[in-house]
C-alpha atoms as a PDB file:
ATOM      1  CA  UNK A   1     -19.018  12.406  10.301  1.00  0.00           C
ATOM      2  CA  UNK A   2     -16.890   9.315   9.285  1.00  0.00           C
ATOM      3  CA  UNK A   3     -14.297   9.340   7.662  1.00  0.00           C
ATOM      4  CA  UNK A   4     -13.662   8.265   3.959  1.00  0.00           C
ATOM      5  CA  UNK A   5     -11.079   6.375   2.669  1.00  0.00           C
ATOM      6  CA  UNK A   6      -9.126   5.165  -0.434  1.00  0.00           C
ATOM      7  CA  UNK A   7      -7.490   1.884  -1.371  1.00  0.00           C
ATOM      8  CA  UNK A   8      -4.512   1.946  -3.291  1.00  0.00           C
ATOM      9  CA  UNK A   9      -3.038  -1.582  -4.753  1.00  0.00           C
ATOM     10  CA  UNK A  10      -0.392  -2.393  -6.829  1.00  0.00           C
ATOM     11  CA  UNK A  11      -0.979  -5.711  -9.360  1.00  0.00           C
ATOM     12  CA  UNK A  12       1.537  -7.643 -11.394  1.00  0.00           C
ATOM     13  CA  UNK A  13       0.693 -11.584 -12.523  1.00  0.00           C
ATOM     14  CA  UNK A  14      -1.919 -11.677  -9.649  1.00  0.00           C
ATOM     15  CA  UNK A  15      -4.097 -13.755 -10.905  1.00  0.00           C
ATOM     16  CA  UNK A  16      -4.266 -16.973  -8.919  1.00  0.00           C
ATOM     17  CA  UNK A  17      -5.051 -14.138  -5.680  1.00  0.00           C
ATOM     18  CA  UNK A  18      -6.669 -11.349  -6.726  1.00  0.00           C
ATOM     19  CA  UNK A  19     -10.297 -12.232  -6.798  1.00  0.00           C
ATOM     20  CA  UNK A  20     -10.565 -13.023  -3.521  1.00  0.00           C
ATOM     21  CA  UNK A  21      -8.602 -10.104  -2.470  1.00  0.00           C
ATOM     22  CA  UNK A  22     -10.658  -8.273  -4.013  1.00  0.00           C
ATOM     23  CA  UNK A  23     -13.442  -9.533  -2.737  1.00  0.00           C
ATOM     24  CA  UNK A  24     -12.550  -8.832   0.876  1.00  0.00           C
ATOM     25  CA  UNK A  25     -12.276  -4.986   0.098  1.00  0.00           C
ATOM     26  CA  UNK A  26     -15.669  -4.642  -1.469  1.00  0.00           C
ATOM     27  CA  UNK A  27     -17.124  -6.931   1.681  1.00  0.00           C
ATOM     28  CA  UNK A  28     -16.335  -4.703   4.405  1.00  0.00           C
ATOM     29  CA  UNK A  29     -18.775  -3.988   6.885  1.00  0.00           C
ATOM     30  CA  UNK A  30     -17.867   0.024   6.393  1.00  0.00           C
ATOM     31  CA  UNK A  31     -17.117  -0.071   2.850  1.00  0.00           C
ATOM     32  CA  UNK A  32     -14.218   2.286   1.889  1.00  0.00           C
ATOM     33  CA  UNK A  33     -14.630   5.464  -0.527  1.00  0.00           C
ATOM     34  CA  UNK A  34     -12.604   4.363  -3.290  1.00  0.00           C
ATOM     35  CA  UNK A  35     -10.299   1.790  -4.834  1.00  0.00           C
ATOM     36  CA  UNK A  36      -7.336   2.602  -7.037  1.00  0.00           C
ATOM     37  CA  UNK A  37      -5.298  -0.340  -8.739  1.00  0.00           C
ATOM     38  CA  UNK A  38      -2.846   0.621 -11.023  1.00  0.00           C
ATOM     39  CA  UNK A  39      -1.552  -3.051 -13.184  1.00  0.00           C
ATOM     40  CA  UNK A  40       2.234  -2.906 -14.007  1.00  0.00           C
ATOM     41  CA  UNK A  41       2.064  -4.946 -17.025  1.00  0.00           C
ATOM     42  CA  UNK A  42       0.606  -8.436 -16.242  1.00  0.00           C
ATOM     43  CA  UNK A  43       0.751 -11.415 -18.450  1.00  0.00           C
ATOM     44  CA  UNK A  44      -1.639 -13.789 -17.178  1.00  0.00           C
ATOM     45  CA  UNK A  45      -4.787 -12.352 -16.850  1.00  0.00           C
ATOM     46  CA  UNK A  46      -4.632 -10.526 -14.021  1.00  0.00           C
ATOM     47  CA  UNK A  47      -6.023  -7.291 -15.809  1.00  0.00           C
ATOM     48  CA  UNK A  48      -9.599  -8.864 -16.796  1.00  0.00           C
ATOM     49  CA  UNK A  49      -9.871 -10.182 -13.761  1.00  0.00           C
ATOM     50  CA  UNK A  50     -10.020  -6.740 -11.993  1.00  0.00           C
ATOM     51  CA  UNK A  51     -12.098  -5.514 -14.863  1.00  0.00           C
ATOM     52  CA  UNK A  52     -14.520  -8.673 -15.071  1.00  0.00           C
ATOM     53  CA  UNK A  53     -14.681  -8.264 -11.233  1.00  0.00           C
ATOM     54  CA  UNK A  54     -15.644  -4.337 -11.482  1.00  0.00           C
ATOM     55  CA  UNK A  55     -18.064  -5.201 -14.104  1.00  0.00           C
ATOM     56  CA  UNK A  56     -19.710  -8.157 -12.208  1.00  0.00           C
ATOM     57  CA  UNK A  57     -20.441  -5.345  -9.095  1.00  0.00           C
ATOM     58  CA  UNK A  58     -20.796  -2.251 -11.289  1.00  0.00           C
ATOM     59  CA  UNK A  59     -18.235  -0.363  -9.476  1.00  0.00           C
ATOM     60  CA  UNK A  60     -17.515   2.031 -12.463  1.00  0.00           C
ATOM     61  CA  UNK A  61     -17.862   4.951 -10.142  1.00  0.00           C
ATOM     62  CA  UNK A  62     -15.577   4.177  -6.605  1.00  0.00           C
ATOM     63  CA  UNK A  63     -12.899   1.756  -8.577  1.00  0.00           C
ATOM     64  CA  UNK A  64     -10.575   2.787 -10.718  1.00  0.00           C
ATOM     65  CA  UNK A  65      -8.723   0.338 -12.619  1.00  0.00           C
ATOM     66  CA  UNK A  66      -6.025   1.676 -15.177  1.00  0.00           C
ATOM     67  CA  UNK A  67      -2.600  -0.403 -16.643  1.00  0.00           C
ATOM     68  CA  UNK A  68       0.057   1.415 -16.678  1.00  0.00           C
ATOM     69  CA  UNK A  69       1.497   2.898 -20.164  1.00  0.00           C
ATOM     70  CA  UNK A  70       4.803   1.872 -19.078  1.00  0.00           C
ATOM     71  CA  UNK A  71       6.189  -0.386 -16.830  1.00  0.00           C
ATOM     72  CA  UNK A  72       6.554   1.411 -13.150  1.00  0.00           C
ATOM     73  CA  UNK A  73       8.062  -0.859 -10.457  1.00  0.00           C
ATOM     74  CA  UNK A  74       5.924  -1.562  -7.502  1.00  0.00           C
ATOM     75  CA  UNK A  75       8.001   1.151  -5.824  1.00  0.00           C
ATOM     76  CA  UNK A  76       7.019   3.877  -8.079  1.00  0.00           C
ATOM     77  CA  UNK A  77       3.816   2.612  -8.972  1.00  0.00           C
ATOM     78  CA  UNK A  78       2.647   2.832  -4.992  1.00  0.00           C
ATOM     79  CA  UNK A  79       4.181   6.288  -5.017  1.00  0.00           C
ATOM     80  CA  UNK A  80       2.164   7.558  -8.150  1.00  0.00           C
ATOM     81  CA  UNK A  81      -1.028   6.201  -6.841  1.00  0.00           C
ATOM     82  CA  UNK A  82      -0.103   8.292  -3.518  1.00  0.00           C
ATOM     83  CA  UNK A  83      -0.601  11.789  -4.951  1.00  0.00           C
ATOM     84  CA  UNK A  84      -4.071  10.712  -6.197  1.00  0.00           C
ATOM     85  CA  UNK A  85      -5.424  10.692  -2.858  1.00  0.00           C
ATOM     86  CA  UNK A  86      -9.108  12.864  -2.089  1.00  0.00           C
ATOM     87  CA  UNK A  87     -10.063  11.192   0.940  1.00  0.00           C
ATOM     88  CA  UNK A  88      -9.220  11.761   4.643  1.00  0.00           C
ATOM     89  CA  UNK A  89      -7.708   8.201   4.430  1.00  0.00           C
ATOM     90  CA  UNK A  90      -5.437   5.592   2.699  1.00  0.00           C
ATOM     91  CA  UNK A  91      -5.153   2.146   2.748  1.00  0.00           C
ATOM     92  CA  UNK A  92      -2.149   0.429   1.524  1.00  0.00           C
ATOM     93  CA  UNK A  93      -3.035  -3.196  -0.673  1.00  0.00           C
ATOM     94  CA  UNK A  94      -1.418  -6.125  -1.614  1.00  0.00           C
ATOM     95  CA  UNK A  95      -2.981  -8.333  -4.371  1.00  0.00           C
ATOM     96  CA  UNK A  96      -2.606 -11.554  -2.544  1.00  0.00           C
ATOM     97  CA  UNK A  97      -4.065 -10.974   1.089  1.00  0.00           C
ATOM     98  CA  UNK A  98      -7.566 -11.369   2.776  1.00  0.00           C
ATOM     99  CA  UNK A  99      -8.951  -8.651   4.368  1.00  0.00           C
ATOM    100  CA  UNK A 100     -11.411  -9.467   7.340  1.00  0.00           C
ATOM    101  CA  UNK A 101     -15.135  -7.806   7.401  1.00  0.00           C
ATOM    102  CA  UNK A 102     -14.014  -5.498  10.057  1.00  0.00           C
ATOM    103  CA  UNK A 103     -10.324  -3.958   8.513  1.00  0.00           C
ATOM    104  CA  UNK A 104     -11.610  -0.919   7.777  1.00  0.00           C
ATOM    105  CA  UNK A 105     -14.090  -0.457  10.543  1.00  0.00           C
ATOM    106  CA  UNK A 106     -11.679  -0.840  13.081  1.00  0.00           C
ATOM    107  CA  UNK A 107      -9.696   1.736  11.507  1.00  0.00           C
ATOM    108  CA  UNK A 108     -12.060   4.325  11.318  1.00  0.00           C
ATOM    109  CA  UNK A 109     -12.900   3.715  15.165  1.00  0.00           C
ATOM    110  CA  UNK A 110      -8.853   4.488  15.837  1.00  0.00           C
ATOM    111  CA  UNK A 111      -8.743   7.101  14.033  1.00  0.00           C
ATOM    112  CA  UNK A 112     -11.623   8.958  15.500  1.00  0.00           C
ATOM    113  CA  UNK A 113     -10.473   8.077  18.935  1.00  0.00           C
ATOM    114  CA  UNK A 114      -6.785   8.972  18.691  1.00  0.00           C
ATOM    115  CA  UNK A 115      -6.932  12.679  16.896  1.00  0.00           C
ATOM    116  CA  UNK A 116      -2.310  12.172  17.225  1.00  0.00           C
ATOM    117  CA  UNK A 117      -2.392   9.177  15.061  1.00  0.00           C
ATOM    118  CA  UNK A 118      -1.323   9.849  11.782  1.00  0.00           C
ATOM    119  CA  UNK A 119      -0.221   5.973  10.771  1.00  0.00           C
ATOM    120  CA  UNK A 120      -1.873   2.988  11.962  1.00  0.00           C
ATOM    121  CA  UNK A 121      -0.784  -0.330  11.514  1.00  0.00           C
ATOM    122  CA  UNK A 122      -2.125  -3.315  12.388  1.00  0.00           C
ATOM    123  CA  UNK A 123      -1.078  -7.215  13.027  1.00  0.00           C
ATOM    124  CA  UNK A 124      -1.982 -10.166  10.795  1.00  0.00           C
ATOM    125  CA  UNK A 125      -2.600 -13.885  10.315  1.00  0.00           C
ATOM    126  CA  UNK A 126      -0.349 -15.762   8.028  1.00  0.00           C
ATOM    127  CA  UNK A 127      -1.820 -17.950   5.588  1.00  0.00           C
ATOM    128  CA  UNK A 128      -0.873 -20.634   6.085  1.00  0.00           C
ATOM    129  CA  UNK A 129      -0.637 -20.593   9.060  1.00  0.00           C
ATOM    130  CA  UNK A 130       2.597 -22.744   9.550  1.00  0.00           C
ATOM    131  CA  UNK A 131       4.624 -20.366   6.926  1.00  0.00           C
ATOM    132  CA  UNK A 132       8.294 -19.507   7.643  1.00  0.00           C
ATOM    133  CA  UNK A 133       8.963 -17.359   4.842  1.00  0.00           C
ATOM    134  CA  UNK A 134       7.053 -13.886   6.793  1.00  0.00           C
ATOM    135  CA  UNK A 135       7.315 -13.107  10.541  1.00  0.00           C
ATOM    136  CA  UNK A 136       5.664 -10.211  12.592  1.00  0.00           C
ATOM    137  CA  UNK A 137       7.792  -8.266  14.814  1.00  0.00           C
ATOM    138  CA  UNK A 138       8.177  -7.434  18.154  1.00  0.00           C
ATOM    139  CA  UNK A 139       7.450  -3.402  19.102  1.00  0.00           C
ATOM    140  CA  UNK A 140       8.689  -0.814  21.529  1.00  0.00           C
ATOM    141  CA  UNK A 141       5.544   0.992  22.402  1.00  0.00           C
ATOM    142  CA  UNK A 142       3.302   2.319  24.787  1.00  0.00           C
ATOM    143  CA  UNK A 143      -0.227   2.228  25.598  1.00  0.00           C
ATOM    144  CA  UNK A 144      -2.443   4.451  24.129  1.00  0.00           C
ATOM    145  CA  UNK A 145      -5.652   6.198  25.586  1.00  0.00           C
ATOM    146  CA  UNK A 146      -7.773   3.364  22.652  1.00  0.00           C
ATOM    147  CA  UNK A 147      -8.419  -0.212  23.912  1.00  0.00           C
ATOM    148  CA  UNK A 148      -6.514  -2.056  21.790  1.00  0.00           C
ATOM    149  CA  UNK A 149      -4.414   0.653  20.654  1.00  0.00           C
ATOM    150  CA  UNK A 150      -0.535   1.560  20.651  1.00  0.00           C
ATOM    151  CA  UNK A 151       1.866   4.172  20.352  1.00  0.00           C
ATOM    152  CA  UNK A 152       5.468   3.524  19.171  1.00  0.00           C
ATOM    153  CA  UNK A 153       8.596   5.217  20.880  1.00  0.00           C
ATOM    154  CA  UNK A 154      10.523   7.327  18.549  1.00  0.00           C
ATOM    155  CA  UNK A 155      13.703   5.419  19.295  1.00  0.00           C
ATOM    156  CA  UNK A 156      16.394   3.644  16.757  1.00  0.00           C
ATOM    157  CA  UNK A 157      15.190   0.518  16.927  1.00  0.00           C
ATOM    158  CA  UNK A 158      11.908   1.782  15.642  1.00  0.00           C
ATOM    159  CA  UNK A 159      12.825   3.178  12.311  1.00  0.00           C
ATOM    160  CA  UNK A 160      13.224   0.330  11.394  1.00  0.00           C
ATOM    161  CA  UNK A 161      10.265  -0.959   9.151  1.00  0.00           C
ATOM    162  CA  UNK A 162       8.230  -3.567  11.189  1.00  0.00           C
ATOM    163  CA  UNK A 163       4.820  -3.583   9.720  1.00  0.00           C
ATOM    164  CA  UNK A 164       4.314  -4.250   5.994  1.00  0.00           C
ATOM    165  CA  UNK A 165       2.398  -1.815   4.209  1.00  0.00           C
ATOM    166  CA  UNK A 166      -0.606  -4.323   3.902  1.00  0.00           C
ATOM    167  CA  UNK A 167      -0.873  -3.636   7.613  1.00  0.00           C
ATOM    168  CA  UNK A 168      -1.007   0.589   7.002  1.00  0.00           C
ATOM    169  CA  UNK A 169      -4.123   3.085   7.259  1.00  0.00           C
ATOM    170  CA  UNK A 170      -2.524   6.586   7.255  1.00  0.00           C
ATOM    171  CA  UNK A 171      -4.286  10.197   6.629  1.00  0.00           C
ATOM    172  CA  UNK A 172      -3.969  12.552   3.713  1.00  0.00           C
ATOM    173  CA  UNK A 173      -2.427  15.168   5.747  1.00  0.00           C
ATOM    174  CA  UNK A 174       0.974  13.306   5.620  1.00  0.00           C
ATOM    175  CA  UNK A 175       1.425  12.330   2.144  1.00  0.00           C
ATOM    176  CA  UNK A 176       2.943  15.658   1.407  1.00  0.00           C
ATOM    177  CA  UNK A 177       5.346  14.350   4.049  1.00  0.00           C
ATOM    178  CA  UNK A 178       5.325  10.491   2.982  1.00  0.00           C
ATOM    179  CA  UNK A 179       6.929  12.142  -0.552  1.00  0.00           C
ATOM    180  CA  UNK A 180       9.379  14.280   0.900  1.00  0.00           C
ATOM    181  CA  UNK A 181      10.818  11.544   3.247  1.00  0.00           C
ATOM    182  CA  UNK A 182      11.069   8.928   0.007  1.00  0.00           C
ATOM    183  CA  UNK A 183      12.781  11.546  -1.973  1.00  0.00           C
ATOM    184  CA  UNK A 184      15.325  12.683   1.016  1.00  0.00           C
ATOM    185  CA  UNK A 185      16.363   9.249   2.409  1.00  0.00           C
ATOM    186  CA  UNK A 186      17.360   7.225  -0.991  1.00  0.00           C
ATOM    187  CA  UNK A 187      17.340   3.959   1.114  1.00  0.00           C
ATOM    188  CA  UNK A 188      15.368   1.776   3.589  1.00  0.00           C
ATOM    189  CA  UNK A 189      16.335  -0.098   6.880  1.00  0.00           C
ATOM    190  CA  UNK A 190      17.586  -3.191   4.481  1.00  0.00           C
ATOM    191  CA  UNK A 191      19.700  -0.910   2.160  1.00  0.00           C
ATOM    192  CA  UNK A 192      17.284  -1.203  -0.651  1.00  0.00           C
ATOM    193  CA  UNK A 193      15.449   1.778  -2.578  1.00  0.00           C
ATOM    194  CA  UNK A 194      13.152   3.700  -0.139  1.00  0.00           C
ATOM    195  CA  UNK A 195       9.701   2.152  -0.785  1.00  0.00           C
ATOM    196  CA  UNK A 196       5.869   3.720   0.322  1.00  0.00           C
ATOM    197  CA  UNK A 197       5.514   1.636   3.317  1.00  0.00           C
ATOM    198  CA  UNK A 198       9.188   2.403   4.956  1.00  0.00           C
ATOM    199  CA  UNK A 199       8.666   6.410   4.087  1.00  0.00           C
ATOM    200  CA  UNK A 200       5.582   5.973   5.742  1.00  0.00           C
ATOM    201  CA  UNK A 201       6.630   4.252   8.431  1.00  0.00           C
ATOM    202  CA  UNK A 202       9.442   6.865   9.183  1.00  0.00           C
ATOM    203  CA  UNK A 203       7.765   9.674   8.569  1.00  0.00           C
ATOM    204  CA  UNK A 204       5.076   8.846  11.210  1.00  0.00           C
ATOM    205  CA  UNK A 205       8.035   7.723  13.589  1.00  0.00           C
ATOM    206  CA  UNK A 206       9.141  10.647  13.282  1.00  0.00           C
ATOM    207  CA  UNK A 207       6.670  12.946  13.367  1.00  0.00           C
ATOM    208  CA  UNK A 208       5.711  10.710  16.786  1.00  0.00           C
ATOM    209  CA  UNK A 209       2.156   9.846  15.235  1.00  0.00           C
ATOM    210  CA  UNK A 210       2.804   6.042  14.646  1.00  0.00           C
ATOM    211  CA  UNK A 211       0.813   3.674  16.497  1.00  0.00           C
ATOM    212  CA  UNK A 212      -0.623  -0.097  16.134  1.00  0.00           C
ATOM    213  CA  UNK A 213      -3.628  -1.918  17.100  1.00  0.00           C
ATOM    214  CA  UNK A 214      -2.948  -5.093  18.568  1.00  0.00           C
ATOM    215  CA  UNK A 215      -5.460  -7.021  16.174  1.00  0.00           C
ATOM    216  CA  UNK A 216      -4.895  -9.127  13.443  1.00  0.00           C
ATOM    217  CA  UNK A 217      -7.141  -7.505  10.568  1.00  0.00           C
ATOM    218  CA  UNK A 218      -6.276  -9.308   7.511  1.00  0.00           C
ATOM    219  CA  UNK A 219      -4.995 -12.916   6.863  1.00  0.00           C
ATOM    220  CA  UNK A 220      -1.421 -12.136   5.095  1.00  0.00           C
ATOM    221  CA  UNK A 221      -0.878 -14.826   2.154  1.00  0.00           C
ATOM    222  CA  UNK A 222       3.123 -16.381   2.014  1.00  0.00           C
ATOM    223  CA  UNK A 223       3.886 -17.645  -0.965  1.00  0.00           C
ATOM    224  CA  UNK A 224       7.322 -18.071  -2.890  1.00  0.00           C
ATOM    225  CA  UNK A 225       6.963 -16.693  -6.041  1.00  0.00           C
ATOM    226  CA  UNK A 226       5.868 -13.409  -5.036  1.00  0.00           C
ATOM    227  CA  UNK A 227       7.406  -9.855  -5.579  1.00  0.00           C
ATOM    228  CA  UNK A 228       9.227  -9.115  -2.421  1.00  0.00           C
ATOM    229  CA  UNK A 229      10.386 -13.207  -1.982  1.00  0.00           C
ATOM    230  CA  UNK A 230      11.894 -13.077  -5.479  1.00  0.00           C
ATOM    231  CA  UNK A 231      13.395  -9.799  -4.294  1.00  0.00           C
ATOM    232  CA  UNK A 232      14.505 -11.389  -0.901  1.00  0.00           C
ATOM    233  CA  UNK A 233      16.247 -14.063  -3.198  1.00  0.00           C
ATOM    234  CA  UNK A 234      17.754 -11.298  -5.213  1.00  0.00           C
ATOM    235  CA  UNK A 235      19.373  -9.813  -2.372  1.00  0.00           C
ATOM    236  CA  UNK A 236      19.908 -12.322   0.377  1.00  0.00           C
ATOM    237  CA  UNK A 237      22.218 -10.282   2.325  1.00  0.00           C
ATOM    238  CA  UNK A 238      20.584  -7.271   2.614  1.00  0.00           C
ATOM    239  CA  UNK A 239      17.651  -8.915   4.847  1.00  0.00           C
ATOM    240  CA  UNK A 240      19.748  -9.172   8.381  1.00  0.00           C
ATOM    241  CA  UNK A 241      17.577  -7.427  10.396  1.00  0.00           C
ATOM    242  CA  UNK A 242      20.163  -6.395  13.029  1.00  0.00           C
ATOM    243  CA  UNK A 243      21.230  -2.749  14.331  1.00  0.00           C
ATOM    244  CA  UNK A 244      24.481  -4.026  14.078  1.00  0.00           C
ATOM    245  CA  UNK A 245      24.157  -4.670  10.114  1.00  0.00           C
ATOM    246  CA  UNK A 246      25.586  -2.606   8.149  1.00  0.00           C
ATOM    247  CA  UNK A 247      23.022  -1.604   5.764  1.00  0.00           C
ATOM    248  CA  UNK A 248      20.590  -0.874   9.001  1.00  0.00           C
ATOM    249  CA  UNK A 249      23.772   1.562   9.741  1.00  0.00           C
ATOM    250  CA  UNK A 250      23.661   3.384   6.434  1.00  0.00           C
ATOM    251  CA  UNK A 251      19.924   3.711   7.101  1.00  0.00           C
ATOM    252  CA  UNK A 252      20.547   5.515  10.559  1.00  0.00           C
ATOM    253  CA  UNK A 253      23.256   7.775   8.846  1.00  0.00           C
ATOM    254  CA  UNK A 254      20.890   8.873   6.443  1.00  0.00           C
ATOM    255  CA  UNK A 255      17.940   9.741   8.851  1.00  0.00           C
ATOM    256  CA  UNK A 256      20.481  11.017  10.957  1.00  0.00           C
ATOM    257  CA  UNK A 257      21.318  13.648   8.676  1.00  0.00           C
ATOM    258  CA  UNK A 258      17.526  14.989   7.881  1.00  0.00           C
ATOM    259  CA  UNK A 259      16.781  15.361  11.452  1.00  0.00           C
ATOM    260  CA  UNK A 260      16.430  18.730  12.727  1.00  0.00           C
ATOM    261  CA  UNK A 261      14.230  20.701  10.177  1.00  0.00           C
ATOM    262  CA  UNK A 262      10.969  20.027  12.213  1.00  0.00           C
ATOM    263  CA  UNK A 263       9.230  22.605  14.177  1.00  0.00           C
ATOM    264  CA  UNK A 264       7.975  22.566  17.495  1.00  0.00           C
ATOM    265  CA  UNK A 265       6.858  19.465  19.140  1.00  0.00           C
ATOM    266  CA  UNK A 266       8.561  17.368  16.337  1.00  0.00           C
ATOM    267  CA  UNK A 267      11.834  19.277  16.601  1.00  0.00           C
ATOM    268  CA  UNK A 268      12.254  18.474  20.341  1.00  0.00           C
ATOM    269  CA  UNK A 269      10.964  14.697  19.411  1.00  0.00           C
ATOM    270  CA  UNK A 270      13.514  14.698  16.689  1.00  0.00           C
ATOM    271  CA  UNK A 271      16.211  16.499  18.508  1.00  0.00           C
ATOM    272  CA  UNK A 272      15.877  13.502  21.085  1.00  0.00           C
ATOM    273  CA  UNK A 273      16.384  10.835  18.408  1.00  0.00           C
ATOM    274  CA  UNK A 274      19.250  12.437  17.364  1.00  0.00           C
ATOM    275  CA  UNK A 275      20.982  12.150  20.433  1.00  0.00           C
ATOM    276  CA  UNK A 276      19.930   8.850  20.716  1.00  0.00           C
ATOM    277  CA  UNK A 277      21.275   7.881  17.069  1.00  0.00           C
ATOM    278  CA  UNK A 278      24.506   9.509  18.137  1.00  0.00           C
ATOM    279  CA  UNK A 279      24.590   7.315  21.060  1.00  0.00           C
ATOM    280  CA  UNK A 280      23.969   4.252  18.915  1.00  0.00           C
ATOM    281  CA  UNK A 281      27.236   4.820  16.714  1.00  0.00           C
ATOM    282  CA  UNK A 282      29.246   5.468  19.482  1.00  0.00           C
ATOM    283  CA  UNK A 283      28.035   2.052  20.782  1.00  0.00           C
ATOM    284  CA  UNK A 284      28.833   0.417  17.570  1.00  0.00           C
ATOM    285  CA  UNK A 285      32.347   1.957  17.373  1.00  0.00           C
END
């Protein structure tokens, strides 16, 4: 039986994207469950857009398009969305990216294979293609029994946040998880408020269920104006993406600290990586 799936996407003053965003999603070649787009208060037409689009393909009954009463944050407003989730899978959505046919085909096929896998993420294109203001990071990983597929190492290198959350599939069964990380560990690997994708990310990591396929799925869109650049520009110094900078350090503290309260396999996974973050300070000092 295949699995089913939800979308989840954020919007805010999308409209010179969103159509053909949206378009990708509805195109795929195993067409997901549901959509969920929650608008934080656009001003330029972003919110008939979505509901001119829904109309167009009378997708009253899979999409559900609401604007928020109040003005959320994309933080919160990906969080929210989160404990809506019915199907055995969620995808995480920009508003400004291309998905290709097969995104959520070759998800379902690494899923099925690898039963472990609890997070999936997956590489990109950048659009355009000769862009400087994204990258795509290197990962410390190992193969996995999936062509094509990935498992990271729970190490301290790896908490660190290297896949956007455009790039995430994960499964229901860990959003319980996903909410307890965000509300435990108040910050991410840059110093900033936790967000969905880096509790995600680090719950997966370590829960040792993260892994990647090796396959660019969607083409990623760069452009200056949007949310996290104008938050980049907000907080230039917080993006040094060293393990020697100091917000990375606070990050490692702070994960340090919650380790331990696993059971099982993930307590002697967990149990490692806190030797190894141990290790790490005592290198830095």
């Amino acid at each position: 039986m295949e699995l089913t799936s939800t979308v989840i996407m954020g919007t805010y003053n999308g409209s010179a994207f969103i159509y053909d965003q949206l378009a990708s999603i509805l195109e795929q070649t195993s067409p997901v469950t549901k959509v969920i787009i929650r608008d934080d208060g656009s001003t330029d037409g972003t919110s008939k857009m979505i509901e001119q689009f829904i109309d167009n393909h009378a997708l009253h009954q899979t999409w559900d398009f609401q604007i928020n009463d109040d003005q959320k944050g994309w933080r919160k407003n990906f969080m929210d969305m989160l404990t809506k989730i019915e199907t055995d899978l969620v995808f995480f959505s920009d508003q400004d990216d291309i998905w290709y046919s097969d995104k959520v085909s070759t998800f379902l096929k690494a899923f099925s294979h690898e039963q472990q896998a609890e997070l999936i993420v997956s590489d990109y294109d950048f659009q355009p293609k000769n862009q400087t203001l994204l990258t795509m990071y290197t990962l410390q990983e190992k193969q996995a029994g999936y062509e094509g597929l990935f498992q990271l190492i729970p190490n301290v290198y790896n908490l660190a946040t290297y896949r956007p959350g455009c790039s995430m599939a994960l499964k229901e069964s860990m959003i319980s998880s996903v909410i307890e990380t965000f509300n435990k560990i108040a910050i991410g690997p840059n110093g900033l408020a936790q967000s969905h994708d880096e509790a995600s990310w680090l719950t997966a990591i370590l829960r040792g269920s993260l892994y990647h396929l090796a396959k660019p799925l969607f083409s990623r869109r760069s452009h200056a104006d949007s949310t996290w650049q104008s938050e980049k520009k907000t907080h230039q110094n917080y993006f040094e993406t060293t393990t020697h900078q100091e917000n990375f350090k606070n990050f490692v503290a702070s994960v340090g600290s919650e380790l331990g309260s696993g059971h099982g396999r993930i307590k002697s996974l967990q149990s490692n990586l806190k030797k190894e973050i141990e290790l790490y300070f005592q290198g830095l000092n």
